[in-house]
Protein backbone atom coordinates (compact mmCIF):
# COMPACT_ATOMS: atom_id res chain seq x y z
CA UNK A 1 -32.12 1.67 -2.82
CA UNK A 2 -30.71 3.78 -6.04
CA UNK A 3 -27.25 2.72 -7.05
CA UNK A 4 -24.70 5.37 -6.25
CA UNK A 5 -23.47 7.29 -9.32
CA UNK A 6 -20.35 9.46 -10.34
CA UNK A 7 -21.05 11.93 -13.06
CA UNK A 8 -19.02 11.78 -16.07
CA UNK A 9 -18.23 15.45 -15.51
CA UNK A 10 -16.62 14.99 -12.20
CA UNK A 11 -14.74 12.25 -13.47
CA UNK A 12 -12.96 14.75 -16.17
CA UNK A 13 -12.41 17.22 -13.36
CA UNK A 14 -10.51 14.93 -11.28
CA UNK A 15 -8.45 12.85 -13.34
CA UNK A 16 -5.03 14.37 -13.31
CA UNK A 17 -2.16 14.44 -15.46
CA UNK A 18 -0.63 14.61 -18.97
CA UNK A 19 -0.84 11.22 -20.44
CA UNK A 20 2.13 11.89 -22.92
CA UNK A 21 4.69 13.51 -19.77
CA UNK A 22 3.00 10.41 -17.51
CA UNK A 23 4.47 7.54 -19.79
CA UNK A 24 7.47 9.57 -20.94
CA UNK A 25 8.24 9.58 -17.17
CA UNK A 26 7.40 5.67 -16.53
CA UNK A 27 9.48 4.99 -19.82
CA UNK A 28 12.61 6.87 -18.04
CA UNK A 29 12.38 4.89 -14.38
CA UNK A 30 11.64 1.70 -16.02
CA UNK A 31 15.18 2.06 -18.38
CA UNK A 32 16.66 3.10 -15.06
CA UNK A 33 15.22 0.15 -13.33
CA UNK A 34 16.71 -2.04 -15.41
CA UNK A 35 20.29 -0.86 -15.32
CA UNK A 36 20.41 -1.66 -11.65
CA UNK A 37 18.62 -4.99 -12.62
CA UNK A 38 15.25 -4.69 -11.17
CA UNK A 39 12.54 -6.33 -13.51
CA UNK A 40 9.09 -5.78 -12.13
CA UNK A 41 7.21 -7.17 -14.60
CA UNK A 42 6.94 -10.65 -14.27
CA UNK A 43 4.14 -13.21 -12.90
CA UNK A 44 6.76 -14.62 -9.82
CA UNK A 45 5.37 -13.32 -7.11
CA UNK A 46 8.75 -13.50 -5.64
CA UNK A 47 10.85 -11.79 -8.09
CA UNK A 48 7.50 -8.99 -8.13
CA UNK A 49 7.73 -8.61 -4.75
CA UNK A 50 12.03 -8.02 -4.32
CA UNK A 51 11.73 -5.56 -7.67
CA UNK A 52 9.02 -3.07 -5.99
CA UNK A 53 10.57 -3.64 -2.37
CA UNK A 54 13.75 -2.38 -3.92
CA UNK A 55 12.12 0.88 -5.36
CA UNK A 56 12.05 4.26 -3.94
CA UNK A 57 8.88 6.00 -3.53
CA UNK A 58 9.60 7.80 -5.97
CA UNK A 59 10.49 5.69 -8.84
CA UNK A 60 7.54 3.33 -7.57
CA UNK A 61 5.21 6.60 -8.74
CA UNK A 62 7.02 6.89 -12.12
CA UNK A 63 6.66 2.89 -13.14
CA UNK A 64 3.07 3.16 -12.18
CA UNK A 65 2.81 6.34 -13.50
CA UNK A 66 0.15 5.56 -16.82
CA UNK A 67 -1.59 2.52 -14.37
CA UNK A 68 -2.44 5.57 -11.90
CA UNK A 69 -3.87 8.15 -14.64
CA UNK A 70 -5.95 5.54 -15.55
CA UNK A 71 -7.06 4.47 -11.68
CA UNK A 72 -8.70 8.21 -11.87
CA UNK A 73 -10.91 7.00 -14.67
CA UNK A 74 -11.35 3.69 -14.53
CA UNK A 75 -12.07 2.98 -10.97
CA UNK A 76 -15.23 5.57 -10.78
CA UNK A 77 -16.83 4.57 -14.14
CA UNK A 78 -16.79 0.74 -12.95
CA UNK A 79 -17.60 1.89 -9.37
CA UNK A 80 -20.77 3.90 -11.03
CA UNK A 81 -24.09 2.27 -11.12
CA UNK A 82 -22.80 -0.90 -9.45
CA UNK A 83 -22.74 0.13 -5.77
CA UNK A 84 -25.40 0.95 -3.46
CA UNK A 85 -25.18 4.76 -1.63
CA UNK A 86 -24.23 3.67 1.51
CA UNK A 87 -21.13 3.27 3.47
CA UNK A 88 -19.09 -0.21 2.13
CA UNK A 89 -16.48 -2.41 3.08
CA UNK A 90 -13.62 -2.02 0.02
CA UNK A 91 -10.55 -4.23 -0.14
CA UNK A 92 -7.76 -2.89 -2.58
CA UNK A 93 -5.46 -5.91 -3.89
CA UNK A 94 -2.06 -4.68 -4.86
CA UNK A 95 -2.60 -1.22 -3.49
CA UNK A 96 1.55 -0.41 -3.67
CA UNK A 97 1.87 3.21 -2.46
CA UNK A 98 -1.71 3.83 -2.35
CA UNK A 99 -2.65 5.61 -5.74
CA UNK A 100 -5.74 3.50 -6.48
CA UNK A 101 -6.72 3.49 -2.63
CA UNK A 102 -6.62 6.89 -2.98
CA UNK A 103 -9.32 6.79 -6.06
CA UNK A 104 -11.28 4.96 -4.15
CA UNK A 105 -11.41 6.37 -0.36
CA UNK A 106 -12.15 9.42 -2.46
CA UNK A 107 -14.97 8.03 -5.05
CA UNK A 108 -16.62 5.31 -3.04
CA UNK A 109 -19.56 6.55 -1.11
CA UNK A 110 -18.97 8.34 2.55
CA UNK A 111 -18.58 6.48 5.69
CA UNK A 112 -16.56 3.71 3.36
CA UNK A 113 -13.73 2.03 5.04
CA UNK A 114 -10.80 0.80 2.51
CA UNK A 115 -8.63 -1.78 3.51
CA UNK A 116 -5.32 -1.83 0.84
CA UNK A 117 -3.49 -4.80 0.15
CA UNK A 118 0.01 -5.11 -1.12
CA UNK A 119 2.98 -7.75 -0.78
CA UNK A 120 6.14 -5.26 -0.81
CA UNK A 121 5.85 -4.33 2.95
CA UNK A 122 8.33 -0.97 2.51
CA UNK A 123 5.49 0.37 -0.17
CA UNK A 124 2.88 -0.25 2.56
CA UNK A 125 5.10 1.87 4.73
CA UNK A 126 5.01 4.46 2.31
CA UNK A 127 0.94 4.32 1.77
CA UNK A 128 0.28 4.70 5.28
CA UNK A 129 1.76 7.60 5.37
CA UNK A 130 -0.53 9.15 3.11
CA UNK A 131 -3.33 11.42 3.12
CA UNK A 132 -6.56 9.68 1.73
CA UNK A 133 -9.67 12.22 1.81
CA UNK A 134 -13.00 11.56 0.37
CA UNK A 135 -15.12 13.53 -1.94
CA UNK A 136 -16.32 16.05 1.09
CA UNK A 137 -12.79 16.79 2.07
CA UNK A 138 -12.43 14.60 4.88
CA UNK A 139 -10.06 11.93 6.15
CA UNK A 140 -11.50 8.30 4.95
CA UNK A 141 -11.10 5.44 6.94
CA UNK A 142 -8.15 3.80 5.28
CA UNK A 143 -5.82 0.97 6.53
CA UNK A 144 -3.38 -1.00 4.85
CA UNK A 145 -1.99 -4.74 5.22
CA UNK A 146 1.52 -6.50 4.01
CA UNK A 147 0.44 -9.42 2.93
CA UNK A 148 0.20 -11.71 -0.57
CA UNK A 149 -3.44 -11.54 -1.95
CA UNK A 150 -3.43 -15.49 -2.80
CA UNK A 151 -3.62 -15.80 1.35
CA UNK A 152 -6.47 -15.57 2.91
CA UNK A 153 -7.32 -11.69 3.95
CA UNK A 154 -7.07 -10.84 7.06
CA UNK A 155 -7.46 -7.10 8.39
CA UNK A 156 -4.70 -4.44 9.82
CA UNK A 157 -4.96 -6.38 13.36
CA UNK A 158 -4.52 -10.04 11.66
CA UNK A 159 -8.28 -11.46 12.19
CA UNK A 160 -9.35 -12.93 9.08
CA UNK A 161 -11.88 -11.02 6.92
CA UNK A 162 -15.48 -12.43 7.78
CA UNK A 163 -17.24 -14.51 5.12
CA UNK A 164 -19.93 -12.44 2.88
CA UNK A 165 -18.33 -9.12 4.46
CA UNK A 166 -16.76 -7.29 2.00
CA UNK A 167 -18.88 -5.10 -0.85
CA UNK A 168 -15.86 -4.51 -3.49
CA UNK A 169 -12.92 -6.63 -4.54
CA UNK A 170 -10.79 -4.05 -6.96
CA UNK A 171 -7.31 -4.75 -8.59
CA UNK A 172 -5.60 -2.50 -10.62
CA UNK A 173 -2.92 -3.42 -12.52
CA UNK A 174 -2.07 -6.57 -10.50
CA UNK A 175 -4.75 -9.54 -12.07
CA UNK A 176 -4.20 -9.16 -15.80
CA UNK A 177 -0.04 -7.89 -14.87
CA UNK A 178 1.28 -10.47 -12.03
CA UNK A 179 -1.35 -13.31 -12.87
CA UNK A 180 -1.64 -16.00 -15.11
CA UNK A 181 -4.52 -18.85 -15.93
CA UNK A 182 -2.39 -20.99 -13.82
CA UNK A 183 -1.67 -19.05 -10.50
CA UNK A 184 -5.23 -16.81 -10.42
CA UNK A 185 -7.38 -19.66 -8.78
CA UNK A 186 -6.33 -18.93 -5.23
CA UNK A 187 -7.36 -15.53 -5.68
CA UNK A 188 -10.52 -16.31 -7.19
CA UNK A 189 -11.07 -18.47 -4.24
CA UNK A 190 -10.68 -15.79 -2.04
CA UNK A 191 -12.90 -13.25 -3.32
CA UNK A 192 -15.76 -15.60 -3.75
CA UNK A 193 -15.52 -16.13 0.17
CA UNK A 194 -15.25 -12.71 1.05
CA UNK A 195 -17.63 -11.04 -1.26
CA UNK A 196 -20.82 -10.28 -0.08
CA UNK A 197 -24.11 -11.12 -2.33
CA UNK A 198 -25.05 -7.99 -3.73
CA UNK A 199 -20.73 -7.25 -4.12
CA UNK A 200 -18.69 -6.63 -6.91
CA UNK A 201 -15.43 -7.35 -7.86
CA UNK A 202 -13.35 -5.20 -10.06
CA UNK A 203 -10.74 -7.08 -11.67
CA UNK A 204 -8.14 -5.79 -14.20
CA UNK A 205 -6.92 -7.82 -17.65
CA UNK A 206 -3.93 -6.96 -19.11
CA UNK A 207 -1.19 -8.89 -20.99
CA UNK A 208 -0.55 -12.02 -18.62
CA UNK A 209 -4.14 -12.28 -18.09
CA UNK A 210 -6.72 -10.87 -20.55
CA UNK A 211 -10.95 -10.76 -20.83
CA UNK A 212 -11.46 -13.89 -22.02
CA UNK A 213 -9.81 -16.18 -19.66
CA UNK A 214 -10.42 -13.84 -16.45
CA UNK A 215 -14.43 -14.17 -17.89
CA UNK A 216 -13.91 -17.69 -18.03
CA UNK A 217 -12.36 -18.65 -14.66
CA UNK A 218 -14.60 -15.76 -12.86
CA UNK A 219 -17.76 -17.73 -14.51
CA UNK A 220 -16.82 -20.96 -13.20
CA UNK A 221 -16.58 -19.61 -9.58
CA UNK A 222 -20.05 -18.32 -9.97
CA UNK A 223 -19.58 -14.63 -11.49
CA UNK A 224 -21.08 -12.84 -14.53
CA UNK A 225 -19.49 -10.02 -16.13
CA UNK A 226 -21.90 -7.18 -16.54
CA UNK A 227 -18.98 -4.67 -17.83
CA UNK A 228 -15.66 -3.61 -18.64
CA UNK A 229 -14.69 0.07 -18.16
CA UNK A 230 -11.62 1.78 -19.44
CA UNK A 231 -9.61 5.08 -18.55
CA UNK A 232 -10.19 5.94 -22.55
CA UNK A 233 -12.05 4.47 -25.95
CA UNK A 234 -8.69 2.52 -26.78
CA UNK A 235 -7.41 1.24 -23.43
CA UNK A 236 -6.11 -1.85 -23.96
CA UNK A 237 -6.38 -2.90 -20.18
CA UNK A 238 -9.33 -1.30 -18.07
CA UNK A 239 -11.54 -3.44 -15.30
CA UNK A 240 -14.36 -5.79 -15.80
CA UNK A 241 -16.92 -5.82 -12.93
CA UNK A 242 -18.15 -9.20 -11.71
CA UNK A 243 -21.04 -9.69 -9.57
CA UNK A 244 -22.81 -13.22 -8.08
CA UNK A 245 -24.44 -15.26 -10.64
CA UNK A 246 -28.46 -13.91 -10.26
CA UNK A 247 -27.52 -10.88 -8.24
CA UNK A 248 -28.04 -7.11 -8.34
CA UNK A 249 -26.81 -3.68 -6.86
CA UNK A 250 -30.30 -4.16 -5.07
CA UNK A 251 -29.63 -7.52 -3.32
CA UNK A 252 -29.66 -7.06 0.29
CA UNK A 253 -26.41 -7.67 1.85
CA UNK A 254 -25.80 -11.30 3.78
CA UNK A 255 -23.98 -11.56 7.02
């Protein structure tokens, strides 16, 4: 089977916003934020999860404002090439309000059912009350679960996720923001028993947790790293596909 590609030129077309009025705008909620003493950027999943449960929708949007420009670009380029054309089982770790689930009900390939995950339960309120078509136009099969990602993942109904049955893993702007060395193994854990054999799992670095030490980790669970794809040349953050040790795009699914 080919592997299901996105052309560059769609990518362009779709991606929307003004990068410079985008962070201008996080910049302003985040100094807002503050005032009232919410701090959302921290690696407690505790303190993480009271900050965005105390956010409106609105001021949710703003902080994750420049993370969401870049989910238009990012996700499709590391989703391109690495995915068979044929309807898959996505889980979306951190999902918030649904901006990245959006990117993907709308990028991954028809028939695709997206399952978003997100530990603020009022911001999974707020996501399923979204809209989440695909690239045709039409409503994709989208459901979303409160829960912390370092538990074991379980579906909208609460039966746990089957071994081997899930095709992509993505994060954006939760591994490399809310994670450290110390706290990703449970995670890590959990995606190698949900991941099917020909899967991949799209994990983002950023400043708590960067390339080298996701690489690392990911390589002693049995991963290689066979890219890293960014919104832009000079993203300092982006995603880094990782696929099963001596597997392929072409590797017929287990399970």
């Amino acid at each position: 089977m080919e592997p299901y590609r996105i052309d560059e030129t769609e990518i362009s077309r779709h991606g929307p916003g003004n990068l410079l009025a985008v962070c201008w705008k996080q910049w302003r909620a985040e100094r807002a934020l503050a005032a009232r003493g919410i701090h959302f950027r921290t690696t407690d999943p505790t303190v993480a999860e009271a900050a965005y449960a105390a956010m409106t929708a609105g001021e949710f949007e703003a902080v994750n404002g420049r993370q969401a420009w870049a989910n238009w670009r990012t996700i499709p380029r590391a989703l391109s090439g690495n995915i068979p054309e044929q309807p898959l089982l996505v889980v979306d770790l951190g999902c918030g309000t649904g901006p990245s689930t959006s990117v993907l009900a709308f990028y991954c390939p028809a028939g695709s059912r997206v399952i978003g995950y997100e530990l603020a339960e009022p911001l999974v309120r707020i996501a399923g009350r979204r809209s989440y078509p695909d690239r045709a136009g039409r409503p994709a099969q989208v459901t979303f679960v409160a829960q912390p990602v370092t538990k074991p993942l379980c579906d909208a109904s609460g039966v746990l996720l089957g071994d081997g049955s899930v095709d992509v893993v993505n994060a954006s702007g939760i591994v490399g923001h809310h994670f450290t060395e110390a706290t990703i193994g449970p995670l890590v854990d959990e995606i190698r028993r949900v991941l099917s054999q020909r899967g991949i799992a799209m994990l983002d670095v950023g400043p708590t947790l960067g390339e080298a030490v996701l690489t690392r980790l990911m390589d002693r669970a049995g991963f290689v790293a066979t890219g890293r794809y960014r919104s832009w040349p000079f993203d300092p953050t982006g995603e880094i596909v990782f696929r099963r040790s001596g597997a392929s795009a072409n590797t017929p699914k287990v399970g």
